[in-house]
Protein backbone atom coordinates (compact mmCIF):
# COMPACT_ATOMS: atom_id res chain seq x y z
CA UNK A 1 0.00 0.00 0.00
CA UNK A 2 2.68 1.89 1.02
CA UNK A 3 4.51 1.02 -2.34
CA UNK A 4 1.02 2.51 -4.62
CA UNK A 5 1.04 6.07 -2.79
CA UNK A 6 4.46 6.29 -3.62
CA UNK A 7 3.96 5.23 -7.18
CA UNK A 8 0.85 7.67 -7.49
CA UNK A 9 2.51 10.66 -5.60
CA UNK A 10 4.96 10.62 -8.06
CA UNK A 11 2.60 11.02 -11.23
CA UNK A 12 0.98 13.92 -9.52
CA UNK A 13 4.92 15.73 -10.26
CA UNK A 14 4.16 18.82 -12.57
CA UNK A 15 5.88 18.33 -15.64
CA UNK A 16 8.76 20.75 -14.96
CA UNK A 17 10.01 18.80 -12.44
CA UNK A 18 10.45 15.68 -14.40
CA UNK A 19 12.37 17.65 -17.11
CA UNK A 20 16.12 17.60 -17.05
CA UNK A 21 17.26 21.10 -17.46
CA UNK A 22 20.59 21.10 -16.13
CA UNK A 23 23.04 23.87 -17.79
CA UNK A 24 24.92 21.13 -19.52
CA UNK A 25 21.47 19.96 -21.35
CA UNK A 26 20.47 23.26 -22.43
CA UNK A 27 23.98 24.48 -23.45
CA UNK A 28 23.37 21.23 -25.71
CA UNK A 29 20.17 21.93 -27.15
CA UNK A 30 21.48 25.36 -28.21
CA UNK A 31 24.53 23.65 -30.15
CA UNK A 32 21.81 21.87 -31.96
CA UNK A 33 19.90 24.48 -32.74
CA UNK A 34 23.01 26.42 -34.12
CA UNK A 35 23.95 24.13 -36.21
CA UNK A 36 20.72 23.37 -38.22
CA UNK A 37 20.39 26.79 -38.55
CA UNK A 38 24.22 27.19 -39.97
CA UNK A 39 23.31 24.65 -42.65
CA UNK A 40 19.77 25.74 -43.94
CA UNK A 41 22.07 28.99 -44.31
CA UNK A 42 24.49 27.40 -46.22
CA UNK A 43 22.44 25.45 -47.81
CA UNK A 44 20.37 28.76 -49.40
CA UNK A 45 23.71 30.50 -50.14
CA UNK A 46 24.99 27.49 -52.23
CA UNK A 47 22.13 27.67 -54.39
CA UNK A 48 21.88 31.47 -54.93
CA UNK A 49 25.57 30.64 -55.97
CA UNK A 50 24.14 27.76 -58.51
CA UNK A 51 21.51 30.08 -59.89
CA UNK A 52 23.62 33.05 -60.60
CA UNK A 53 26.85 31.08 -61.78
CA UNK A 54 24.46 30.02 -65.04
CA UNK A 55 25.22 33.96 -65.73
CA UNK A 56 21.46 35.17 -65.91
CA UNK A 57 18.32 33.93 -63.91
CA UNK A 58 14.59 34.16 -64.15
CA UNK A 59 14.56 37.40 -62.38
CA UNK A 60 17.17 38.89 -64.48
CA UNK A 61 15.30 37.51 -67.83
CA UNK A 62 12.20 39.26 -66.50
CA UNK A 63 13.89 42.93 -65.67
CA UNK A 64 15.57 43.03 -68.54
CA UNK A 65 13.52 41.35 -71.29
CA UNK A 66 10.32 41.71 -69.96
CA UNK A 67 9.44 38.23 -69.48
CA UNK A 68 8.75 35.13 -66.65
CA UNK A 69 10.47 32.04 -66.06
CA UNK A 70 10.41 30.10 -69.00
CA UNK A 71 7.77 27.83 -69.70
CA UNK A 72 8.12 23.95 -70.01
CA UNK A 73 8.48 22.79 -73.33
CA UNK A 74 5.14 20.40 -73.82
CA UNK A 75 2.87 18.99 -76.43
CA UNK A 76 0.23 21.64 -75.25
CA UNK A 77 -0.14 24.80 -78.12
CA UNK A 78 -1.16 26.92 -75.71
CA UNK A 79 1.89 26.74 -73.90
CA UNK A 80 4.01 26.74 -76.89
CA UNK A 81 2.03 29.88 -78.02
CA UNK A 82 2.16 31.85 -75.12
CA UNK A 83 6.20 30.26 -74.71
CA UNK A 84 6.87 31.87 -78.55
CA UNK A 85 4.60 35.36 -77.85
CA UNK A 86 7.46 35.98 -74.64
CA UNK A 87 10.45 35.03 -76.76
CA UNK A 88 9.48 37.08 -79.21
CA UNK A 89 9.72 40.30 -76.90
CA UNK A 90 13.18 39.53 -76.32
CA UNK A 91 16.15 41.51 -78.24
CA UNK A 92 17.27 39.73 -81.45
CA UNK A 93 20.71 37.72 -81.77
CA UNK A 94 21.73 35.53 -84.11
CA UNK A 95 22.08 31.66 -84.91
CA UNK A 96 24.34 29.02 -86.43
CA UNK A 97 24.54 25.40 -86.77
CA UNK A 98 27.40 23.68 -87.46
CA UNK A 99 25.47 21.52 -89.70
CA UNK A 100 21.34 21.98 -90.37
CA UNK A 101 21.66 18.38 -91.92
CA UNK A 102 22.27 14.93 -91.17
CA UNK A 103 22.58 11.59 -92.75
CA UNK A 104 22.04 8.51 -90.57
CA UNK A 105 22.53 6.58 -93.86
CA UNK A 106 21.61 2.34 -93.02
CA UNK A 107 19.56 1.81 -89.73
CA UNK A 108 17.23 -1.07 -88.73
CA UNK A 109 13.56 -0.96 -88.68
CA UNK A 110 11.91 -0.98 -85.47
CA UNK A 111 14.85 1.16 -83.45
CA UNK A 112 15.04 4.50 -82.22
CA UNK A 113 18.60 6.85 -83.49
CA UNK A 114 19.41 10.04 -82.17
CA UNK A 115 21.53 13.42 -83.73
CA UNK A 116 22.28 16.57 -81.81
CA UNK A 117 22.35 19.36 -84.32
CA UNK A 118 24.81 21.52 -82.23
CA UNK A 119 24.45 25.49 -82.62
CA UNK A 120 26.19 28.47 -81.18
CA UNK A 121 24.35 32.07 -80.16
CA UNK A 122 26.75 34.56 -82.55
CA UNK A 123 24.73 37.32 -81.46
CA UNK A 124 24.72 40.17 -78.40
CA UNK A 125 21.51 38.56 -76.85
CA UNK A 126 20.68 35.92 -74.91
CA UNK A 127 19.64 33.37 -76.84
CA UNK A 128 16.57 31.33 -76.46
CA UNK A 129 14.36 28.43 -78.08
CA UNK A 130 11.11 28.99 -78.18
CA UNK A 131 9.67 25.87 -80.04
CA UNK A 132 11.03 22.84 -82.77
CA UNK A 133 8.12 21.35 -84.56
CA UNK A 134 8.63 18.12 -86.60
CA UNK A 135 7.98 17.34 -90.18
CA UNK A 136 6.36 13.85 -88.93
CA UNK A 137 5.56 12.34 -86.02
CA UNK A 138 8.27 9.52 -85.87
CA UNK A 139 10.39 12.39 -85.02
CA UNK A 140 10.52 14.12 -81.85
CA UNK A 141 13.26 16.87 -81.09
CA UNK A 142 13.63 18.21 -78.01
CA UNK A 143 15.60 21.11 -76.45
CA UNK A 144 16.90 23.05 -73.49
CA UNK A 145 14.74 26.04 -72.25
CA UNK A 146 17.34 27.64 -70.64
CA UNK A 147 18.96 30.48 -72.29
CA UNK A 148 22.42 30.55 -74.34
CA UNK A 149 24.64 33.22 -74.01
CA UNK A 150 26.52 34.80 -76.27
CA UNK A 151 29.56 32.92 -77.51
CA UNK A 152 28.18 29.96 -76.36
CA UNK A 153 26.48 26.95 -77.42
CA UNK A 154 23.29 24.62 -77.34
CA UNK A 155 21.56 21.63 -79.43
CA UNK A 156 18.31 20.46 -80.83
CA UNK A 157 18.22 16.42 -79.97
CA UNK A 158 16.27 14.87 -82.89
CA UNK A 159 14.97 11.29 -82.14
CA UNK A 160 13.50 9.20 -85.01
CA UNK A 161 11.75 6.35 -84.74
CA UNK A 162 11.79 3.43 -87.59
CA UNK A 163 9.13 2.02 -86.91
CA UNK A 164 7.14 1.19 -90.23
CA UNK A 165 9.77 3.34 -91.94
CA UNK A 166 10.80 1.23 -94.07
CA UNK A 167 12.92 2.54 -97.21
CA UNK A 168 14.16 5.82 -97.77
CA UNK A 169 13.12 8.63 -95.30
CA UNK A 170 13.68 12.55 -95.10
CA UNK A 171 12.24 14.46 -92.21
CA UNK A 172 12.71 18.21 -91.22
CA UNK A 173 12.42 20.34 -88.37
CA UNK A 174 11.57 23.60 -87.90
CA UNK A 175 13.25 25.78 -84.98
CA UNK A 176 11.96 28.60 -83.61
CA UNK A 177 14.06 31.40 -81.64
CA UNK A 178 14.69 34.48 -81.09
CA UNK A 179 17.13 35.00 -84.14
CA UNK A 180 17.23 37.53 -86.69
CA UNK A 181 15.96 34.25 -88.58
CA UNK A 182 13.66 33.38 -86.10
CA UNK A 183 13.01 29.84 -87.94
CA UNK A 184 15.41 27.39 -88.95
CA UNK A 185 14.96 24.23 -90.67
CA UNK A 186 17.19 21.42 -90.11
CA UNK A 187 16.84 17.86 -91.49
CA UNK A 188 18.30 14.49 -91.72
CA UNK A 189 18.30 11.45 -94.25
CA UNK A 190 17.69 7.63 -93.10
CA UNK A 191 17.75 4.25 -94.65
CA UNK A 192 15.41 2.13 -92.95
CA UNK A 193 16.21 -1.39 -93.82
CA UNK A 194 15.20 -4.90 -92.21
CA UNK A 195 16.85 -7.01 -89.47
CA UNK A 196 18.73 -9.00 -92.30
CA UNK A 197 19.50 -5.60 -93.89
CA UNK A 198 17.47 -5.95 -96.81
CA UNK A 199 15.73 -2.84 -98.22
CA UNK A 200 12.08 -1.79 -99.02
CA UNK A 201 12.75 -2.85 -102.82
CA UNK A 202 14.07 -6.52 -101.68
């Protein structure tokens, strides 16, 4: 009996009592809480860094150009609309592949290939894509929304699908920018033959 009023006399405690706030276990807690907040600093300076090593942001793009962070590039026209209407307020530069065509010459039927038609922005502007439409649908291109500086370069990634392409094939693609020639068509030749590497005509 003697044993349960102990055992109940110590539940009645208030909380504070139970608590262990000696100097040492405070001074502790206060490390802790210095150091998370060292490192969520840290942490936010490291990426301002990231951000503005890249040489322009989305803030930057909007003061001087006049326009938001860029949209993603999507199979939506309204978003490649509204993408093309920004780019199109932004100062003109100027555009230049190294090559605007391609030959894959023999591939199989039924694969995928790939070409990256490297460019470089010759211009005074930032340079940026605003769309790249395909000739056909076994072709998809695709492209970095980010902008390219002057001096520097980017790529248009055409992929082309064989896939009941049998035979000869030519296929286009038209990019859009912020050039002085604000569309640029680039192609590329393929000759889709079978596993055996027989032709159409065979």
């Amino acid at each position: 009996m003697l044993w349960n009023k102990s055992f109940y006399k110590h539940l009645q405690l208030p909380l504070h009592t139970r608590i262990n706030k000696s100097p040492k276990n405070i001074k502790f807690m206060n490390a802790q809480v210095k150091t998370i907040l060292l490192t969520v600093l840290t942490l936010s300076v490291f990426t301002i860094a990231i951000v503005e090593l890249t040489g322009i942001s989305s803030h930057s793009l909007y003061n001087k150009f006049g326009i938001g962070n860029p949209p993603s590039h999507g199979t939506d026209p309204d978003e490649r609309s509204k993408r093309t209407q920004e780019i199109n307020k932004m100062p003109k530069t100027e555009i230049a592949f190294e090559q605007d065509h391609f030959d894959f010459g023999k591939v199989k039927l039924d694969t995928k290939v790939r070409h990256a038609f490297k460019f470089i922005n010759i211009g005074e502007n930032p340079l940026m894509i605003a769309d790249a439409q395909a000739s056909c649908g076994c072709t998809i291109p695709s492209f970095s929304k980010a902008p390219v500086m002057p001096g520097e370069h980017g790529e248009i990634t055409v992929e082309f699908n064989t896939a009941g392409r049998l035979g000869t094939n030519h296929k286009s693609v038209m990019v859009f920018s912020n050039a002085k020639r604000d569309r640029v068509s680039v192609s590329f030749d393929a000759e889709v033959v079978r596993a055996d590497g027989s032709s159409a005509g065979e």
